[in-house]
N, C-alpha and C. Protein backbone atom coordinates (compact mmCIF):
# COMPACT_ATOMS: atom_id res chain seq x y z
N UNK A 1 -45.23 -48.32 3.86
CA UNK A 1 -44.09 -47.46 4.09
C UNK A 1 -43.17 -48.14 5.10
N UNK A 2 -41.95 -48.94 4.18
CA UNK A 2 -41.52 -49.67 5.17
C UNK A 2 -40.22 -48.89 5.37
N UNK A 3 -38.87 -49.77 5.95
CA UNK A 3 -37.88 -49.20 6.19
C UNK A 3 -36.93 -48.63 5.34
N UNK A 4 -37.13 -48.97 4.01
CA UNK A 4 -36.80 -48.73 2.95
C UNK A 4 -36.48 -47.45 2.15
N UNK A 5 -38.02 -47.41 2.24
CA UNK A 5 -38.52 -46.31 2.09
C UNK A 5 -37.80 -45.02 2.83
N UNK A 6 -37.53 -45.10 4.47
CA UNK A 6 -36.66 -44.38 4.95
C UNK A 6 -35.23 -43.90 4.71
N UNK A 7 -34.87 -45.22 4.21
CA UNK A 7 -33.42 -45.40 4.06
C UNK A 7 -33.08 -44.70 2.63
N UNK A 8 -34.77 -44.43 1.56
CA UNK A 8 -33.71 -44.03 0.76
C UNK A 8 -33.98 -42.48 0.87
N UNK A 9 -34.83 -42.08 1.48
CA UNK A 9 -35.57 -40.36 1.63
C UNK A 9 -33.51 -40.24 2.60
N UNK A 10 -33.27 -40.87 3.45
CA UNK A 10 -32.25 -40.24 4.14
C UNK A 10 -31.05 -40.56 3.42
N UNK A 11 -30.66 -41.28 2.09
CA UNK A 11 -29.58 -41.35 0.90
C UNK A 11 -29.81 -39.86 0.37
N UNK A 12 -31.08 -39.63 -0.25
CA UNK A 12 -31.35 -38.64 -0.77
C UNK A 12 -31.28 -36.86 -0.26
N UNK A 13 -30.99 -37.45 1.21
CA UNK A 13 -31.04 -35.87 1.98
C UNK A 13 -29.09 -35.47 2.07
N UNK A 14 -28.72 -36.91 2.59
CA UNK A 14 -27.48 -37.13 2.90
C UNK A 14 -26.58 -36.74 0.99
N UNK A 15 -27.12 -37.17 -0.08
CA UNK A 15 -26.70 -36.90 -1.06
C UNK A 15 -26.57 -35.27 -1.64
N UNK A 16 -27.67 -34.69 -1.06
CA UNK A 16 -28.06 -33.21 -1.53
C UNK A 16 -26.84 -32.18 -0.13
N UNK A 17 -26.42 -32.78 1.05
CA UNK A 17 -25.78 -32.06 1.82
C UNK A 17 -24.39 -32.38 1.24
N UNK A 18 -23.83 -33.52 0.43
CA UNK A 18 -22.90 -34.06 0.65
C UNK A 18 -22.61 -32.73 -1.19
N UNK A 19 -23.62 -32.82 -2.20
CA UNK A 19 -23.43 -31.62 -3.06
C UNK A 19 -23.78 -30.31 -2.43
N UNK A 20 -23.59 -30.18 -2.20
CA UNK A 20 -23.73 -28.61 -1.14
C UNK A 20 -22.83 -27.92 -0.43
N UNK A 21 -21.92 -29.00 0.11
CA UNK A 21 -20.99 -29.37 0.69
C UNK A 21 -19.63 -28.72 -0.25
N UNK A 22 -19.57 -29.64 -1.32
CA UNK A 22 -18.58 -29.82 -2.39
C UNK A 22 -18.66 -28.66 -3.35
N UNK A 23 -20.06 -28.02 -3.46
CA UNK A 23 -19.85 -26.57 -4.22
C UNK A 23 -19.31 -25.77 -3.27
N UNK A 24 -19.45 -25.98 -2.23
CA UNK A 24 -19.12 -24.55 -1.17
C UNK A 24 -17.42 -24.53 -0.86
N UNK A 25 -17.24 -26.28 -1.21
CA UNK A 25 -15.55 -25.84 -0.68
C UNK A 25 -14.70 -25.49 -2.18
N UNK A 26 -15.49 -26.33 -3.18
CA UNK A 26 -15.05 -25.62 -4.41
C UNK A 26 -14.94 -23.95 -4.62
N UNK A 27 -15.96 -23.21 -4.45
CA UNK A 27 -16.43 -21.74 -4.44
C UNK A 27 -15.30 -20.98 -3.67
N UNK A 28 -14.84 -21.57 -2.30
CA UNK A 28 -13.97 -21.16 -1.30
C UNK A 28 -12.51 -21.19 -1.82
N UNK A 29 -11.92 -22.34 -2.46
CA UNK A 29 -10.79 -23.09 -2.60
C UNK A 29 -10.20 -22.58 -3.88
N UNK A 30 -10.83 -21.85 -4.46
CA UNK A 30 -10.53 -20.90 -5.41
C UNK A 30 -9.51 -19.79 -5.26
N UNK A 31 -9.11 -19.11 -6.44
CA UNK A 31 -7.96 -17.88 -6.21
C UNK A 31 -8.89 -16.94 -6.25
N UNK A 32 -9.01 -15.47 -5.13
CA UNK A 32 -9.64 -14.72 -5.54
C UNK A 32 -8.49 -13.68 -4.94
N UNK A 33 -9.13 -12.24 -5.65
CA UNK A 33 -8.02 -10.89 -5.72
C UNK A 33 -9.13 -9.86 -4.82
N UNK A 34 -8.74 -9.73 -3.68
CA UNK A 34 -9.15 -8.39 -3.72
C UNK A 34 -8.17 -7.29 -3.30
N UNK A 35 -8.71 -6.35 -4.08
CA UNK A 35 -7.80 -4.99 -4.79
C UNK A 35 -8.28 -3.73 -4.13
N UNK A 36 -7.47 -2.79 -3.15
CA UNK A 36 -7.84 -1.81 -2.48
C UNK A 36 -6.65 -0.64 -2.96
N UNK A 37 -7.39 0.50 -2.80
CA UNK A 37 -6.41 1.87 -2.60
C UNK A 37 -6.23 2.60 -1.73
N UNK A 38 -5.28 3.19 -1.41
CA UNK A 38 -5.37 4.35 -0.32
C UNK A 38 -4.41 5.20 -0.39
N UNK A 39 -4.95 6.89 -0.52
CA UNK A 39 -3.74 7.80 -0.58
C UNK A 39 -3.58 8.42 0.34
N UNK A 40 -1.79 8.82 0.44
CA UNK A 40 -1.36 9.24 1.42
C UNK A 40 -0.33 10.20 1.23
N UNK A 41 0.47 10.54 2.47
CA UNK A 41 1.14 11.88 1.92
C UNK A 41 2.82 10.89 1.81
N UNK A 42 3.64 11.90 0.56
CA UNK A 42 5.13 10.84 0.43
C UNK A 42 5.75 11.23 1.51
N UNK A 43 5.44 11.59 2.63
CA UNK A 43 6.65 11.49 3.42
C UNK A 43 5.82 13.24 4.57
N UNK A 44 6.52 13.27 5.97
CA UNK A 44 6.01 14.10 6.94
C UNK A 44 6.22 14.80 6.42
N UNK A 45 7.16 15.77 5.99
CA UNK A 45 7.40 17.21 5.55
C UNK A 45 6.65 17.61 3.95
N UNK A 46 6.49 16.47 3.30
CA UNK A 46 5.79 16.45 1.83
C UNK A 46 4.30 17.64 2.04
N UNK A 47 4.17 18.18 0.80
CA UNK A 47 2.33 18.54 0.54
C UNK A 47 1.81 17.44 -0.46
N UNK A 48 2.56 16.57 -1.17
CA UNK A 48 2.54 15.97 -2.07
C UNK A 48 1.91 14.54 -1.71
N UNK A 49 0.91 14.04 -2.17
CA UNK A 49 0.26 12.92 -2.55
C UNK A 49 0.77 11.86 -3.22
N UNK A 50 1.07 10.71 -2.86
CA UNK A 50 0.63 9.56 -3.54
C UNK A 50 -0.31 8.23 -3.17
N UNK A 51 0.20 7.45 -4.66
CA UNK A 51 -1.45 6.57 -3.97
C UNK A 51 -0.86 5.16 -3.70
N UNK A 52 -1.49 4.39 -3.41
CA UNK A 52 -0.92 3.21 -2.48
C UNK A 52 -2.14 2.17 -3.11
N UNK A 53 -1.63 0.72 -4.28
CA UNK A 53 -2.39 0.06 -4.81
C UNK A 53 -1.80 -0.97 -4.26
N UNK A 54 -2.94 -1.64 -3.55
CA UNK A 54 -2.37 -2.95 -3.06
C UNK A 54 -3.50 -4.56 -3.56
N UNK A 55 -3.05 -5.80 -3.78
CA UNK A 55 -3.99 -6.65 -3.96
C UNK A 55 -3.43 -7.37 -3.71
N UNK A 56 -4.41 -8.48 -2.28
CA UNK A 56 -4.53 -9.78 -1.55
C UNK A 56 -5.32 -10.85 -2.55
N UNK A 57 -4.35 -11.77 -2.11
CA UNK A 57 -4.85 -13.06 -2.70
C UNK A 57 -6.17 -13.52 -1.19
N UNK A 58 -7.07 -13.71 -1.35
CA UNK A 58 -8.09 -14.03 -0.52
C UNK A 58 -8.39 -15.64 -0.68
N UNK A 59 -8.55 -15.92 -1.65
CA UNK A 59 -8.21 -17.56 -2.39
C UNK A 59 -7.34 -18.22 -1.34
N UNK A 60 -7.77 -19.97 -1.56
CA UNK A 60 -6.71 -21.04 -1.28
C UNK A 60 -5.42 -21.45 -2.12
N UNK A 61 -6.04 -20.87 -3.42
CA UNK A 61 -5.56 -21.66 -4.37
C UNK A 61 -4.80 -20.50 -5.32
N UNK A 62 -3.17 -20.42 -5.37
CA UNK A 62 -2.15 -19.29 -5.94
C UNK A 62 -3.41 -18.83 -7.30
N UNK A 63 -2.50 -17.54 -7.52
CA UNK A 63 -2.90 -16.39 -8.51
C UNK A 63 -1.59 -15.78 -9.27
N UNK A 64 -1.90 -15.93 -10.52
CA UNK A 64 -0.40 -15.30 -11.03
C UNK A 64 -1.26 -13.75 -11.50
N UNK A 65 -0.77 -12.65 -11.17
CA UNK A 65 -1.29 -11.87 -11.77
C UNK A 65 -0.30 -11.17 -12.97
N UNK A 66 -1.13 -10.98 -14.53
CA UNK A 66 -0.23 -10.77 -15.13
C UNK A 66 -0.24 -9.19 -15.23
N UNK A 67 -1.15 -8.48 -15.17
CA UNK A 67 -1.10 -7.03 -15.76
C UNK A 67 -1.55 -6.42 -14.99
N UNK A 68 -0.95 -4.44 -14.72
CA UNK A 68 -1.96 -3.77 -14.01
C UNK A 68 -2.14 -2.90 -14.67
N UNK A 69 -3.63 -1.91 -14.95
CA UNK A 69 -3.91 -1.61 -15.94
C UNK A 69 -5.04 -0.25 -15.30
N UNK A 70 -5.33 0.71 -16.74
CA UNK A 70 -5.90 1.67 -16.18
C UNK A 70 -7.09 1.54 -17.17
N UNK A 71 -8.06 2.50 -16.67
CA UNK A 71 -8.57 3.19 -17.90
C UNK A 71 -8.85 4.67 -17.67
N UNK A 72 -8.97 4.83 -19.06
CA UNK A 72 -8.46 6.43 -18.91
C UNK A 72 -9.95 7.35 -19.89
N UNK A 73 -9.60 8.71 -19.30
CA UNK A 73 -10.58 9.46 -19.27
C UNK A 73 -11.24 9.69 -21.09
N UNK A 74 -10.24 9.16 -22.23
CA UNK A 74 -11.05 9.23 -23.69
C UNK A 74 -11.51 7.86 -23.55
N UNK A 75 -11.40 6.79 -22.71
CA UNK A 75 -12.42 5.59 -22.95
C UNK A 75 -11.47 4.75 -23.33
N UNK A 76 -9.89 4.60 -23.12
CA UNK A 76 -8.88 3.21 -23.81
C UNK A 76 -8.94 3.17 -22.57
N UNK A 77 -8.11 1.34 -22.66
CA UNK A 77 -7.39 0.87 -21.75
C UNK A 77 -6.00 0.50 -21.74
N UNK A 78 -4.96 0.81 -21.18
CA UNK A 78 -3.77 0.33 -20.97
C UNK A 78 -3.58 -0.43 -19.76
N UNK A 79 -2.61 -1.05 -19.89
CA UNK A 79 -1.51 -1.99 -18.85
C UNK A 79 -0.12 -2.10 -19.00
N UNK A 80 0.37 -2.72 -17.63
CA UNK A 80 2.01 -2.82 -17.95
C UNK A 80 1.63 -4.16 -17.31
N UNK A 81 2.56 -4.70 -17.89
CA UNK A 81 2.90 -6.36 -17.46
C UNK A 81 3.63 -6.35 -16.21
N UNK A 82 3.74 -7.40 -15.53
CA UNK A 82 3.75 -7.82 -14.41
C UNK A 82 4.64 -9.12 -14.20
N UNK A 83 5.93 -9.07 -13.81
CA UNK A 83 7.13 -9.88 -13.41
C UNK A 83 6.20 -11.27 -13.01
N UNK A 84 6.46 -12.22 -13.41
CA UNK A 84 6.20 -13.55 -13.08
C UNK A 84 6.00 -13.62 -11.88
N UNK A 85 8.11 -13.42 -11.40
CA UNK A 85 8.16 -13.99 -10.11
C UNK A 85 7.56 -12.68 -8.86
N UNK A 86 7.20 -11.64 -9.29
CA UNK A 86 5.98 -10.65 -8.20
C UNK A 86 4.93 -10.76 -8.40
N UNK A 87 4.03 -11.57 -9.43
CA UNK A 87 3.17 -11.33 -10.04
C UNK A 87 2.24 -12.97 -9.19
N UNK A 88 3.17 -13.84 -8.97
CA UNK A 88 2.45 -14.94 -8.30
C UNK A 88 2.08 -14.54 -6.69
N UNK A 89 1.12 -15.17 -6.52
CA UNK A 89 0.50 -14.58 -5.15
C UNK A 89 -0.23 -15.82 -4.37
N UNK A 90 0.34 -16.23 -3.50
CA UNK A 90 -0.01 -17.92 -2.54
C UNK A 90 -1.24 -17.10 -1.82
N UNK A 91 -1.66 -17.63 -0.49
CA UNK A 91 -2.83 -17.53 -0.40
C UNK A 91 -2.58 -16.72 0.50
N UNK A 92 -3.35 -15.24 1.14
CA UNK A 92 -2.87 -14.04 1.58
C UNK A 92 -1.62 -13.59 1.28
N UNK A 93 -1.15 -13.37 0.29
CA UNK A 93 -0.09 -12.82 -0.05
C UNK A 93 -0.19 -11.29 -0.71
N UNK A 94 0.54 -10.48 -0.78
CA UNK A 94 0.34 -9.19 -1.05
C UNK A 94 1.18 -8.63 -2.19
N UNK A 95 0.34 -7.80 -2.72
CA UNK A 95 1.06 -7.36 -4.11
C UNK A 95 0.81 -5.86 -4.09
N UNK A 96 1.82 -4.70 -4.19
CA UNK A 96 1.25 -3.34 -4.09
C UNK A 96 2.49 -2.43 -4.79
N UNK A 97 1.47 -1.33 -5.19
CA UNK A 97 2.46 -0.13 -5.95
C UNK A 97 1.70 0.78 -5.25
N UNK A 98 2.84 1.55 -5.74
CA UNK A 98 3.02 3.21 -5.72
C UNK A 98 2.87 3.59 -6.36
N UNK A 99 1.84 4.73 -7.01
CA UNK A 99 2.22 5.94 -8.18
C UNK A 99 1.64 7.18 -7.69
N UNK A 100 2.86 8.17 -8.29
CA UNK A 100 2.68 9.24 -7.98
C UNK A 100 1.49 9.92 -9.37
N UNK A 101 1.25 11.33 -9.04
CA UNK A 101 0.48 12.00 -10.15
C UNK A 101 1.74 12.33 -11.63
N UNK A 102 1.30 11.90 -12.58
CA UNK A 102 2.45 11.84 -13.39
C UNK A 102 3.22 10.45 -13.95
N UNK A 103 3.00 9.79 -12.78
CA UNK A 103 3.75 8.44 -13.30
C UNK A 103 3.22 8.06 -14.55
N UNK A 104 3.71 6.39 -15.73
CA UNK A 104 3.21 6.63 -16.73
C UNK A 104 2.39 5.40 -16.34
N UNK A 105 2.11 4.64 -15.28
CA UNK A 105 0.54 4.16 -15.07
C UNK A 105 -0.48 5.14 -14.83
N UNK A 106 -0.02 6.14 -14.73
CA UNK A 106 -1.58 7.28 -14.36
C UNK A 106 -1.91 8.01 -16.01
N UNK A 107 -0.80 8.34 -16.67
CA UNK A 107 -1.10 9.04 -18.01
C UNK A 107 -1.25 7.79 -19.39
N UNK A 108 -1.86 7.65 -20.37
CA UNK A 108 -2.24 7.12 -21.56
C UNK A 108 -0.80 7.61 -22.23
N UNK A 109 -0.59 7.17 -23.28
CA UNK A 109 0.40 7.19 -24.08
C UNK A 109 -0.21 8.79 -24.93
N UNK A 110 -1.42 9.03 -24.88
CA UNK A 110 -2.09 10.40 -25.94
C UNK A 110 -2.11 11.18 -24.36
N UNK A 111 -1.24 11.25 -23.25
CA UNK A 111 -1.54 11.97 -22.32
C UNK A 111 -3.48 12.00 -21.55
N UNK A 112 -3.79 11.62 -21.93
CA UNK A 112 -4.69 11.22 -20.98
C UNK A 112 -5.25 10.45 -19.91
N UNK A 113 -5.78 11.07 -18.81
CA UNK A 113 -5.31 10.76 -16.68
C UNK A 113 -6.41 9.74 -17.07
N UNK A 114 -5.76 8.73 -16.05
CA UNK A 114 -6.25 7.51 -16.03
C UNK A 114 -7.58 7.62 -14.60
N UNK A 115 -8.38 7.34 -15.07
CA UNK A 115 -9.83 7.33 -14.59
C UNK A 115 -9.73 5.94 -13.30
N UNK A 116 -9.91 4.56 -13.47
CA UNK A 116 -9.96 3.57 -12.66
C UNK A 116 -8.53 2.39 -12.79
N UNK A 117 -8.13 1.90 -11.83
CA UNK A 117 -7.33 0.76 -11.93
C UNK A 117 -8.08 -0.87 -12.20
N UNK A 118 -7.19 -1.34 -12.49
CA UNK A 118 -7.73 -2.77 -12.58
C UNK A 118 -6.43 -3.78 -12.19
N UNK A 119 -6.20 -4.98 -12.11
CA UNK A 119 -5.35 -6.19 -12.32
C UNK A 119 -5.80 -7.27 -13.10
N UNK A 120 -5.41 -7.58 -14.14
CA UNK A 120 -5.68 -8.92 -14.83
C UNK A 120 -4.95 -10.26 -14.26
N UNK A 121 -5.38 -11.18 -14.06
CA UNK A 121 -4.44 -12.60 -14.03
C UNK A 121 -4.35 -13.19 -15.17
N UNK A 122 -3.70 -14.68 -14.77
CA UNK A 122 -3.26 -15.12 -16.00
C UNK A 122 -4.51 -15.59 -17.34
N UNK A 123 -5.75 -16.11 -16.33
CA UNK A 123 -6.65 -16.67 -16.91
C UNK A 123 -7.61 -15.23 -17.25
N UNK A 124 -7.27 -14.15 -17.63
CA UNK A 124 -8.05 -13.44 -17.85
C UNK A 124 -9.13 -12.75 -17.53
N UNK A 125 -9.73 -12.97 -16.09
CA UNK A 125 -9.76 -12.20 -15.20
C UNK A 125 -10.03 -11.03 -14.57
N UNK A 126 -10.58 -9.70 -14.69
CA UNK A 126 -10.22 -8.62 -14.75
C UNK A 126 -10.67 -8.23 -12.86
N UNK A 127 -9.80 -7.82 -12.06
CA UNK A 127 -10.44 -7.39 -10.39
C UNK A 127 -10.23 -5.75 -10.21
N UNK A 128 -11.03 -5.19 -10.34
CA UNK A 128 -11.15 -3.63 -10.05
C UNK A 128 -10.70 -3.53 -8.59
N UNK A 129 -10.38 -2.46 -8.57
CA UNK A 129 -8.90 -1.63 -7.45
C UNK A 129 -10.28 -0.52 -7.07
N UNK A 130 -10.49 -1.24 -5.61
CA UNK A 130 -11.75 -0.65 -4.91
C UNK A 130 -10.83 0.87 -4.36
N UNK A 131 -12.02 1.53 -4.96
CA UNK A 131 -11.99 3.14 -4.33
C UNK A 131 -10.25 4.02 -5.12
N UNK A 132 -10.35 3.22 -6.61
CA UNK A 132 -9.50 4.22 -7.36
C UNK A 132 -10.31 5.10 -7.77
N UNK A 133 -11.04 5.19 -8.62
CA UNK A 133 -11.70 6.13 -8.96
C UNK A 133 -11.93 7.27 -7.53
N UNK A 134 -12.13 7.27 -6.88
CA UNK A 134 -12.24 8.55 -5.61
C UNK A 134 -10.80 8.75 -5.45
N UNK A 135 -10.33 7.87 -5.32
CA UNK A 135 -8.58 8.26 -4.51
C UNK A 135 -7.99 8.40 -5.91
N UNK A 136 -8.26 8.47 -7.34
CA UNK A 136 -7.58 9.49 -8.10
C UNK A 136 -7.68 10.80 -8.68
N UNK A 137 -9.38 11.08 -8.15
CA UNK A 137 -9.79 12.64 -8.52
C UNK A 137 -8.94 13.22 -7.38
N UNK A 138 -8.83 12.43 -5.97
CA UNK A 138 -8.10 13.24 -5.22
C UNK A 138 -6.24 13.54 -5.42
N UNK A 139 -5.97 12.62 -5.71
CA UNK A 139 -4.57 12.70 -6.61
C UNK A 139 -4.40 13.35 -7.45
N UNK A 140 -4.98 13.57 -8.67
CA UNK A 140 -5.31 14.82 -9.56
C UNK A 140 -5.54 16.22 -8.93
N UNK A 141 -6.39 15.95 -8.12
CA UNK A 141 -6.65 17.80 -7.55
C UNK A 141 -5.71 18.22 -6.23
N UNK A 142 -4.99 17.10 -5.89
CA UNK A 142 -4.39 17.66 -4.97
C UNK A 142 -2.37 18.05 -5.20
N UNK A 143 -2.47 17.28 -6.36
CA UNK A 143 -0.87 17.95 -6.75
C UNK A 143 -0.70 18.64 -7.70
């Protein structure tokens, strides 16, 4: 067991940190979406509710998002497309709507209330809109 022998056990350690390394900044350096809700009242004097959809690019690396989309309480899904130039998102950048109860992102084209949000990007994609589902039973029952 000469020096050799050392030299290549420490190629081999140095090789396995150096892939380890390179998945982790790959994994990081990526576009990622995360998608939050929160409802609130339209204004001080309002009784009236709306909801507040917002999604951060968390990623290094831009995000075009193309669609925002529901699904709704008979089991379809709809979306509306999404402007290019609002729809790209650099790295912490912010993307957010408004809808009230009624708007036609909340109702299906057969009138039926849209159950959860989502956002699609370009590559297909799909990032669920944390805590729609709670913050739209409350939108529903409260206007």
């Amino acid at each position: 067991m000469g020096i050799s022998l050392y030299l290549s056990i420490g190629a081999i350690i140095i090789a396995c940190i150096s892939l380890f390394w390179s998945i982790y900044l790959g994994y990081r350096d990526r576009g990622n979406i995360k998608a939050t809700s929160k409802i609130s009242y339209n204004g001080p004097d309002s009784k009236y509710f709306h909801l507040q959809v917002k999604a951060v690019n968390c990623g290094r690396r831009p995000v075009i998002l193309s669609m925002f989309g529901a699904d709704y309480s008979d089991g379809t899904r709809g979306g509306t497309y999404i402007e290019k130039e609002c729809g790209r998102l650099t790295e912490n950048e912010k993307y957010g709507i408004t809808i009230r109860a009624g708007d036609s992102d909340t109702m299906s084209p057969d009138g039926e209330e849209a159950i959860d949000f989502w956002f699609e990007d370009t590559l297909g994609r799909r990032y669920k809109v944390k805590n729609a589902k709670e913050n739209l039973k409350k939108l529903w029952g409260k206007n």
